[in-house]
PDB file of N, CA and C in Angstrom:
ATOM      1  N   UNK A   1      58.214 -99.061  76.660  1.00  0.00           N
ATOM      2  CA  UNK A   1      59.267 -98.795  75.690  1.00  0.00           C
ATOM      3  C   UNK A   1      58.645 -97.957  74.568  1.00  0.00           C
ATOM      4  N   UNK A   2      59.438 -96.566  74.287  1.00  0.00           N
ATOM      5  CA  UNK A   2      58.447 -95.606  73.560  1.00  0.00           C
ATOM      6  C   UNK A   2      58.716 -96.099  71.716  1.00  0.00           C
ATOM      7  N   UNK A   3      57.268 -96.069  70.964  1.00  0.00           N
ATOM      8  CA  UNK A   3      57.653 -96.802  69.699  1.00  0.00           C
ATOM      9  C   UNK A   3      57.769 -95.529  69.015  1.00  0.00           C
ATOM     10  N   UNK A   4      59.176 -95.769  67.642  1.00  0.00           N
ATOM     11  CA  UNK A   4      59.488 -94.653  66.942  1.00  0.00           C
ATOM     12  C   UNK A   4      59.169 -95.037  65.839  1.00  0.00           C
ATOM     13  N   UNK A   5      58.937 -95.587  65.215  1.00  0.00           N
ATOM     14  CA  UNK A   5      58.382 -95.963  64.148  1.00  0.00           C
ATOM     15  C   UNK A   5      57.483 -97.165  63.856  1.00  0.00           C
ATOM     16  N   UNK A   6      56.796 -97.540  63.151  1.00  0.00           N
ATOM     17  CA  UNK A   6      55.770 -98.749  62.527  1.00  0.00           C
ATOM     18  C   UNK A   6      55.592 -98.685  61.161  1.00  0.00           C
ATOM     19  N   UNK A   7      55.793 -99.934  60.682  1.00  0.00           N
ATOM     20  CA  UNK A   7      55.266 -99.882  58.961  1.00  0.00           C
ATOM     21  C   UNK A   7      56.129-101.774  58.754  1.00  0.00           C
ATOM     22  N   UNK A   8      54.814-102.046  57.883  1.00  0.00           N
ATOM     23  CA  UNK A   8      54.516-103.057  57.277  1.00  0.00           C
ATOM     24  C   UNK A   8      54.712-104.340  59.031  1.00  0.00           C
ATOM     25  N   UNK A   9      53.476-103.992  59.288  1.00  0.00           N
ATOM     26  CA  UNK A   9      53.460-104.797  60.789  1.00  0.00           C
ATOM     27  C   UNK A   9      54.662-104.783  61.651  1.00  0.00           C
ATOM     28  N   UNK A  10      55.978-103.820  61.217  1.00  0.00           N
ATOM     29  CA  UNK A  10      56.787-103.883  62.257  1.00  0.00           C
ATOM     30  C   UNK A  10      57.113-102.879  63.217  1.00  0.00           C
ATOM     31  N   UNK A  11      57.526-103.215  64.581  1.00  0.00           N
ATOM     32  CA  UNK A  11      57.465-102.147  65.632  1.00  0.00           C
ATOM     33  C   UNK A  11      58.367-101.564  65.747  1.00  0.00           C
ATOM     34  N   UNK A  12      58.978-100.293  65.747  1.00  0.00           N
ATOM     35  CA  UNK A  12      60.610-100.292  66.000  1.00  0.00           C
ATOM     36  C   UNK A  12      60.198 -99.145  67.703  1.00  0.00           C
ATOM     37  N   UNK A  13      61.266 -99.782  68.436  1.00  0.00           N
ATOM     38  CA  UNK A  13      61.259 -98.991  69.747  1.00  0.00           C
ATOM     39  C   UNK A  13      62.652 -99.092  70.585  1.00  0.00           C
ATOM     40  N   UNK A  14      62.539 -97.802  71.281  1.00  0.00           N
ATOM     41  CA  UNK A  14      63.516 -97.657  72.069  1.00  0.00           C
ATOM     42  C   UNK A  14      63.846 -97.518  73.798  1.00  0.00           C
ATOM     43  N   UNK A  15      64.501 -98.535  74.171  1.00  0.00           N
ATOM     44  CA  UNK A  15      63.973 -98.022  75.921  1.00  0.00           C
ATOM     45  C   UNK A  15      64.854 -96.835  76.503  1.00  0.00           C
ATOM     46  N   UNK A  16      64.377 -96.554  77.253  1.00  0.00           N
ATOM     47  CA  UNK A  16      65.080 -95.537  78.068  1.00  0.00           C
ATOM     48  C   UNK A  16      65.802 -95.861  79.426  1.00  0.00           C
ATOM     49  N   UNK A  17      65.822 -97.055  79.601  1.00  0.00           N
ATOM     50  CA  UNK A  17      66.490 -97.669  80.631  1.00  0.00           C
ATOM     51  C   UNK A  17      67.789 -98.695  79.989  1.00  0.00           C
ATOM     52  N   UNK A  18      68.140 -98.255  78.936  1.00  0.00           N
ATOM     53  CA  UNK A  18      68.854 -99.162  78.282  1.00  0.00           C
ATOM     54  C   UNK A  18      70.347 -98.683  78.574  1.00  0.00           C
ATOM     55  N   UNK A  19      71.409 -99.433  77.955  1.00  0.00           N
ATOM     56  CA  UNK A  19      72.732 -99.590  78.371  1.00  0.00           C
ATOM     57  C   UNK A  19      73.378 -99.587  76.526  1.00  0.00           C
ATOM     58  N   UNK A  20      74.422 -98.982  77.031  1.00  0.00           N
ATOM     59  CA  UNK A  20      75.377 -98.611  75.337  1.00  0.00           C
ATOM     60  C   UNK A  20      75.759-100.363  75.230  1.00  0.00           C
ATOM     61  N   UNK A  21      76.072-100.445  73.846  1.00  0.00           N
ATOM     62  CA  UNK A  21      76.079 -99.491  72.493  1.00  0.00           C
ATOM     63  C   UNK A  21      74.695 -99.205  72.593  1.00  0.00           C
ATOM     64  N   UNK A  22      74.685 -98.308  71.923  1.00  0.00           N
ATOM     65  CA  UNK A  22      73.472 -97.272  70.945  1.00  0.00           C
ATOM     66  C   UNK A  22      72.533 -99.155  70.702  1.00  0.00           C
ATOM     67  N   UNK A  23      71.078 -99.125  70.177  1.00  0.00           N
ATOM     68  CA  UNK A  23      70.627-100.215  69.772  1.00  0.00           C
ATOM     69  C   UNK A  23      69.149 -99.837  70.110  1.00  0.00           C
ATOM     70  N   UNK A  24      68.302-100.427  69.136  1.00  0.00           N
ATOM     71  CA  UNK A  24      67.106-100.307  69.056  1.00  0.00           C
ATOM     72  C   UNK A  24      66.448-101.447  68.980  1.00  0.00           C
ATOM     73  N   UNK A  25      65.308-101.494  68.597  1.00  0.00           N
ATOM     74  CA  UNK A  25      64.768-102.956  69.076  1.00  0.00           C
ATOM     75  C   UNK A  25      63.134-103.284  67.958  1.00  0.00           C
ATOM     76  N   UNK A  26      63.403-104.196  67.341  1.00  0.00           N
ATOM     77  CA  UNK A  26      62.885-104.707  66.126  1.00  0.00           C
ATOM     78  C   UNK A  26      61.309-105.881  66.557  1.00  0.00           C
ATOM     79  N   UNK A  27      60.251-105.447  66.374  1.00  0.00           N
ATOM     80  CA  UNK A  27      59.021-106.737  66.580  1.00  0.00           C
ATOM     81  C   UNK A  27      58.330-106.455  65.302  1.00  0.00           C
ATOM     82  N   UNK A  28      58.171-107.970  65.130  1.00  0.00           N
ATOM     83  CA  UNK A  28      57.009-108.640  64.039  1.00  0.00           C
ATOM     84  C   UNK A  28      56.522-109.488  64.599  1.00  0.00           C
ATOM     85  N   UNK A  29      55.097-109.895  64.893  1.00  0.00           N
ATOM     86  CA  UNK A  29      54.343-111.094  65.241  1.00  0.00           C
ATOM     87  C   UNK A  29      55.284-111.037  66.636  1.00  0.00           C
ATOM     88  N   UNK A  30      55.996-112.867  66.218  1.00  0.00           N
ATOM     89  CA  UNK A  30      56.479-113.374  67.515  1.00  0.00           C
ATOM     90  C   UNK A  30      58.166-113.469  67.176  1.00  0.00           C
ATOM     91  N   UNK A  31      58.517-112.084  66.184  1.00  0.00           N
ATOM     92  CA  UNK A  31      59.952-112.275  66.046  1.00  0.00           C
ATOM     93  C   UNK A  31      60.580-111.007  66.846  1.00  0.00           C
ATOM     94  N   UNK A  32      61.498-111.152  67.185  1.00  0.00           N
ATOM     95  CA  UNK A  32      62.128-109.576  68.196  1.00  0.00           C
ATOM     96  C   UNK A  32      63.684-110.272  68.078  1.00  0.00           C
ATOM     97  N   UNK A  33      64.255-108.658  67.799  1.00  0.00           N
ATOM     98  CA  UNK A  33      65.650-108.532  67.520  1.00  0.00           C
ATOM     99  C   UNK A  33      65.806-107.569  68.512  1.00  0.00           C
ATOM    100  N   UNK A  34      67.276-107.122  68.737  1.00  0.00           N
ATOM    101  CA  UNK A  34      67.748-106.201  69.038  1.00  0.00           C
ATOM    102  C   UNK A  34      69.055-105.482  68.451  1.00  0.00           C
ATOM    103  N   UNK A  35      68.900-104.698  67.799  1.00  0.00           N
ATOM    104  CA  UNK A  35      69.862-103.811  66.128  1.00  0.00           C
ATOM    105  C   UNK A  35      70.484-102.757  66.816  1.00  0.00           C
ATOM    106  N   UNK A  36      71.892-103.011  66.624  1.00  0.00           N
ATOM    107  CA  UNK A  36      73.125-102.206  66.733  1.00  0.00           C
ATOM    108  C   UNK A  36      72.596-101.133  65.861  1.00  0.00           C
ATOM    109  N   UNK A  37      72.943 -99.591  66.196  1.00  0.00           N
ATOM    110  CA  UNK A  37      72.664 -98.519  65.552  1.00  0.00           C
ATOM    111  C   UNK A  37      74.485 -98.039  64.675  1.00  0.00           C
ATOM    112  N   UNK A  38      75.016 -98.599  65.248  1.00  0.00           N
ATOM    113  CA  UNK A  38      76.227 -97.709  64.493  1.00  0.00           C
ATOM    114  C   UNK A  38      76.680 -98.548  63.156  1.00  0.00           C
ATOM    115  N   UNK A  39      76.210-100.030  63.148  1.00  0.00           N
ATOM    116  CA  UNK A  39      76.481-100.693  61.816  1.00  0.00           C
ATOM    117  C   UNK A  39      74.977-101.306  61.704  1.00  0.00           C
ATOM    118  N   UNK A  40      74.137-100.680  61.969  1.00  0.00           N
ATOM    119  CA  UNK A  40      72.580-101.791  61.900  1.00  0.00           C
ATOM    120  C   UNK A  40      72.755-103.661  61.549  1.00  0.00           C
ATOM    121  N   UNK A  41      73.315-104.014  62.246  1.00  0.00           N
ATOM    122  CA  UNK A  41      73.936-105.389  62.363  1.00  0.00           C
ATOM    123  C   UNK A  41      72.953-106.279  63.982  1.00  0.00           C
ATOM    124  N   UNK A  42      72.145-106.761  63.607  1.00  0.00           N
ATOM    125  CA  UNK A  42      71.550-107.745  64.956  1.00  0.00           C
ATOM    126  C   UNK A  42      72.797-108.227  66.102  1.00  0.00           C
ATOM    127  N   UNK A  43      71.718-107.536  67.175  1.00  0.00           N
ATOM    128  CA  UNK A  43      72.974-107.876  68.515  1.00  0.00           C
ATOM    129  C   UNK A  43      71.950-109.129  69.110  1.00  0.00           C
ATOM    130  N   UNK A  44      71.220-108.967  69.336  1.00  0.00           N
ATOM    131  CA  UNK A  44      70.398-110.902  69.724  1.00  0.00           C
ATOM    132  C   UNK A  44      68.712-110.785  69.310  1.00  0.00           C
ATOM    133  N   UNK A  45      68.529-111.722  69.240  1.00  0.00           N
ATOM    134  CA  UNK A  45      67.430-112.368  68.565  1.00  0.00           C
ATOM    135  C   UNK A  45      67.190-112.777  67.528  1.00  0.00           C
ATOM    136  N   UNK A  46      65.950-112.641  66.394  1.00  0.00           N
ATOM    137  CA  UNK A  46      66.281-113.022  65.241  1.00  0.00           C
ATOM    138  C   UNK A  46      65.237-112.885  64.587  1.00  0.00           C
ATOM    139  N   UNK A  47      65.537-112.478  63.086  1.00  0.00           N
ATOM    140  CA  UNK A  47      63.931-112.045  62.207  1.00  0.00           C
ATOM    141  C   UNK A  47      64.217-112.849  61.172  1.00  0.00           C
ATOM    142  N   UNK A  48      62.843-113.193  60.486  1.00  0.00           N
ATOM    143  CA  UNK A  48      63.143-113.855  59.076  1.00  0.00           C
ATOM    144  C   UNK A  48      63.935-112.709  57.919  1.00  0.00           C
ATOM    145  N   UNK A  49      64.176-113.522  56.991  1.00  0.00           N
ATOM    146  CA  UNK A  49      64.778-112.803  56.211  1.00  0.00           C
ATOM    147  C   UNK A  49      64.436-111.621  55.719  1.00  0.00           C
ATOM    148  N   UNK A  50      63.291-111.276  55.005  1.00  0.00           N
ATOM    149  CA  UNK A  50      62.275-110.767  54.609  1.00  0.00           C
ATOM    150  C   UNK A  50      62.430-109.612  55.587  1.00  0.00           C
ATOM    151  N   UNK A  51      61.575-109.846  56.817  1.00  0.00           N
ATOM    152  CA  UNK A  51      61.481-108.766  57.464  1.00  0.00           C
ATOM    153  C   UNK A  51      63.310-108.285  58.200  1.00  0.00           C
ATOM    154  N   UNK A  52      64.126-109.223  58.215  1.00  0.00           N
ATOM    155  CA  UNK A  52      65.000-108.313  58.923  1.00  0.00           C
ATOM    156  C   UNK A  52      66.044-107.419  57.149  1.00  0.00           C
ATOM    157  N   UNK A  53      65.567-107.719  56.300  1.00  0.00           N
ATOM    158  CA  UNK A  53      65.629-107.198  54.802  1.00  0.00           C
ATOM    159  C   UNK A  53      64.991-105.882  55.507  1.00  0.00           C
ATOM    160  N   UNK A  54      64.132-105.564  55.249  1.00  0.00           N
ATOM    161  CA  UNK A  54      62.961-104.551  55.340  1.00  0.00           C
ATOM    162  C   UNK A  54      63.767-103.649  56.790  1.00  0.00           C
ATOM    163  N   UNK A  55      63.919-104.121  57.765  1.00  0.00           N
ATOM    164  CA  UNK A  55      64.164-103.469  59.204  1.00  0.00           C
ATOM    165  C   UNK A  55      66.011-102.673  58.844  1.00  0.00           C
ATOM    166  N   UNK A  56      66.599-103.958  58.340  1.00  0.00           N
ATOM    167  CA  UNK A  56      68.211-102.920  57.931  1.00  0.00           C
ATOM    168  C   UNK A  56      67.658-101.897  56.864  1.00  0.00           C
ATOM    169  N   UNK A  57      67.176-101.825  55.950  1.00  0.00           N
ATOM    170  CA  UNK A  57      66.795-100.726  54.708  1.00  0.00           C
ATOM    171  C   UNK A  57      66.528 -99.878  55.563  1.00  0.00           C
ATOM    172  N   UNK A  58      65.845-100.130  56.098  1.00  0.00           N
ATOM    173  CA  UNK A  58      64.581 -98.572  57.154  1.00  0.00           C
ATOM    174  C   UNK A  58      66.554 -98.005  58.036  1.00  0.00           C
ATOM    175  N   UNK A  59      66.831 -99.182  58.740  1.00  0.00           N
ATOM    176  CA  UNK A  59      67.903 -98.712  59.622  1.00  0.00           C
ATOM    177  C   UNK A  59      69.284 -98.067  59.136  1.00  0.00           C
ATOM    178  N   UNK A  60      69.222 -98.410  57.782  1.00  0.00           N
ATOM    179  CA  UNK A  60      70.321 -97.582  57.417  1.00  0.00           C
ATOM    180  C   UNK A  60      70.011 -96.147  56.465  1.00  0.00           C
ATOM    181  N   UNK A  61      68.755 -96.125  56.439  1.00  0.00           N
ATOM    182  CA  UNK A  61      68.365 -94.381  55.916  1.00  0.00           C
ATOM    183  C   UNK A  61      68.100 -93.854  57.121  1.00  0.00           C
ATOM    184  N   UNK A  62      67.151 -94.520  58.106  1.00  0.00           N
ATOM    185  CA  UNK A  62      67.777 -93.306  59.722  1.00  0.00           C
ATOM    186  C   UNK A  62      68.372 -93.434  60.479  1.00  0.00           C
ATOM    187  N   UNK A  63      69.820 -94.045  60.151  1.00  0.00           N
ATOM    188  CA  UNK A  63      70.869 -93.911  61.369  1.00  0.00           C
ATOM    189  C   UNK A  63      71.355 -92.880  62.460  1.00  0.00           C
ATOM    190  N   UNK A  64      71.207 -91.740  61.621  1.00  0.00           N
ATOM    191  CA  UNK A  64      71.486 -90.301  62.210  1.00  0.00           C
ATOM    192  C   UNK A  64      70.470 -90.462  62.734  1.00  0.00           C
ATOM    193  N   UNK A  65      69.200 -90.119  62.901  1.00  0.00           N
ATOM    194  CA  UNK A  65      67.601 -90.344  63.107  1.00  0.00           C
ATOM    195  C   UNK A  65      67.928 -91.077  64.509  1.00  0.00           C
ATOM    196  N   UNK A  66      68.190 -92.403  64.238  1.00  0.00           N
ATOM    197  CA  UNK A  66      68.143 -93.261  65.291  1.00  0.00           C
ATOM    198  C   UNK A  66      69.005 -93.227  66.740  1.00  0.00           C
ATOM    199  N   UNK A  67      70.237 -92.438  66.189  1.00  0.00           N
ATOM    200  CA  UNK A  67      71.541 -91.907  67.008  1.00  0.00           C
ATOM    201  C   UNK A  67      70.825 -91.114  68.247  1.00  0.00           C
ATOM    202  N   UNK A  68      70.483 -89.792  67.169  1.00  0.00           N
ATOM    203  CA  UNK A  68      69.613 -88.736  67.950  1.00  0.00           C
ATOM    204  C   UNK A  68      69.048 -88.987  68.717  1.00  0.00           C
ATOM    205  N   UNK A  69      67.751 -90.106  68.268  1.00  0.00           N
ATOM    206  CA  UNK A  69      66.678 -90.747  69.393  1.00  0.00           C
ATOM    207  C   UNK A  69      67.418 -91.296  70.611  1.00  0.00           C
ATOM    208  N   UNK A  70      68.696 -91.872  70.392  1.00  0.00           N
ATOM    209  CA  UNK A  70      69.342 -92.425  71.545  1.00  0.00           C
ATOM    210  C   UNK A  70      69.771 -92.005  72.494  1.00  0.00           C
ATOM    211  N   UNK A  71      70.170 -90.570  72.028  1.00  0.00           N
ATOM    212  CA  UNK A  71      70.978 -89.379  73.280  1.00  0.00           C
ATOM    213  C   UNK A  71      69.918 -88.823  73.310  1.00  0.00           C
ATOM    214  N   UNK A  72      68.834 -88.231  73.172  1.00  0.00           N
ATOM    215  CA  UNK A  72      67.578 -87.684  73.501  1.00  0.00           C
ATOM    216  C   UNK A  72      66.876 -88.439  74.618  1.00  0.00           C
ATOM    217  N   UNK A  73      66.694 -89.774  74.032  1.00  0.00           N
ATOM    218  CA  UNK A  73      66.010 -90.777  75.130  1.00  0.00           C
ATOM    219  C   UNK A  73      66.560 -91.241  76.607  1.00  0.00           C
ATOM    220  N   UNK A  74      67.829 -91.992  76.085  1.00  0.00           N
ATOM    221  CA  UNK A  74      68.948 -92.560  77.254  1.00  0.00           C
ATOM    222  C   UNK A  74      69.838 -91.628  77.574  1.00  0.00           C
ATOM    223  N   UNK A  75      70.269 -90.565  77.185  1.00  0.00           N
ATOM    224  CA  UNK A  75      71.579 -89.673  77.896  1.00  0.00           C
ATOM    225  C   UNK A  75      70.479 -88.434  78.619  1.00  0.00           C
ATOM    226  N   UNK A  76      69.523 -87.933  77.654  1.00  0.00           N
ATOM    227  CA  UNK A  76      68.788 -87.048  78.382  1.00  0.00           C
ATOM    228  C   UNK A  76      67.572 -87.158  79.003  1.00  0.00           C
ATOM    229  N   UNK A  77      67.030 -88.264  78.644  1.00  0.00           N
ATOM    230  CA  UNK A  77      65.832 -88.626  79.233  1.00  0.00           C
ATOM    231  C   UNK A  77      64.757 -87.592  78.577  1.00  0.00           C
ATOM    232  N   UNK A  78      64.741 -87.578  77.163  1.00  0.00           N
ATOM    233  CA  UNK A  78      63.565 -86.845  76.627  1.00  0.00           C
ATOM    234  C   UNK A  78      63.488 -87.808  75.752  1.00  0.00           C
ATOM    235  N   UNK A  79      61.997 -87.727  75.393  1.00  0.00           N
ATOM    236  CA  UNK A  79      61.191 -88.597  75.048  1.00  0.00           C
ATOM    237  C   UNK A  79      61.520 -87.948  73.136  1.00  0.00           C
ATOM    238  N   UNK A  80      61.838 -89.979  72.681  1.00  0.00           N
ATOM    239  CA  UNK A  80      62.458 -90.082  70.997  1.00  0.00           C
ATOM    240  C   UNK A  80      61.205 -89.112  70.453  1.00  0.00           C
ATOM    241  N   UNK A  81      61.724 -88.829  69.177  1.00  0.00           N
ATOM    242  CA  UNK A  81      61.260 -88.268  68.011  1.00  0.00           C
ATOM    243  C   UNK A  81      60.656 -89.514  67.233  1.00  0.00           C
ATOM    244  N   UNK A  82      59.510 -89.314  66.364  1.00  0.00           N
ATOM    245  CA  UNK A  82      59.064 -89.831  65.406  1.00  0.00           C
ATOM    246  C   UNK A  82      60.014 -90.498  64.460  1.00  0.00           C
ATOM    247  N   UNK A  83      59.960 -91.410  63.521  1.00  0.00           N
ATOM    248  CA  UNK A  83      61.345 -91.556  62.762  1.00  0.00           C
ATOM    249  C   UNK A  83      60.075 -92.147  61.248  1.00  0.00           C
ATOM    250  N   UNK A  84      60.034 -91.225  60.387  1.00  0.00           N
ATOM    251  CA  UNK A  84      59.402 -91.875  59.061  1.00  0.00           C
ATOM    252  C   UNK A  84      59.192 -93.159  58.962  1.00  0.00           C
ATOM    253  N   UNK A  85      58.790 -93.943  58.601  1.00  0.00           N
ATOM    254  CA  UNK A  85      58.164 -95.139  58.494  1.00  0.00           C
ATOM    255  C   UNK A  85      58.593 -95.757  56.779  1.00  0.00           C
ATOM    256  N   UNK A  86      59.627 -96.764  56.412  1.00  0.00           N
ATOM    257  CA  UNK A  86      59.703 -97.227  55.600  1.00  0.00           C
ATOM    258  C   UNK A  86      58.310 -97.797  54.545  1.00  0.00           C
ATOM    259  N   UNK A  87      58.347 -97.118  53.031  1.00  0.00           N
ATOM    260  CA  UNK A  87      57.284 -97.188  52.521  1.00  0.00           C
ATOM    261  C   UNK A  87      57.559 -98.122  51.202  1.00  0.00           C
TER     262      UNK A  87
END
């Protein structure tokens, strides 16, 4: 699963074998989400507060960002773009 971003120990990545909606996918330690891209709203799993604080901020300044990566990755099968790293 190719990673598009990292910052403050968290992983953000996207598969390419994945199925709509749009959604990306959130690790810290031993926490893993999986985040709706069109309202950055958790579709299953679960983060502490803190970090899923930190993961919506990042997700709602690159939504467009994250969109892109999605039809690049899963509709065309080219490999995501980089996505800035929340600082």
């Amino acid at each position: 699963m190719p990673e598009i971003s990292r910052f403050k120990g968290i992983i953000i990545r996207m598969n390419a074998q994945e199925h709509n909606p749009p959604h990306f996918h959130a690790k810290y330690n031993d926490q893993n989400a999986t985040i709706y891209i069109a309202n950055i709203q958790i579709k299953d799993g679960e983060l502490s507060p803190v970090i899923w604080q930190l993961v919506r901020e990042w997700g709602l300044l690159h939504q467009s960002e994250l969109m892109l990566n999605w039809i690049r990755l899963v509709e065309e099968g080219k490999p995501p773009e980089p996505i800035e790293p929340l600082e």
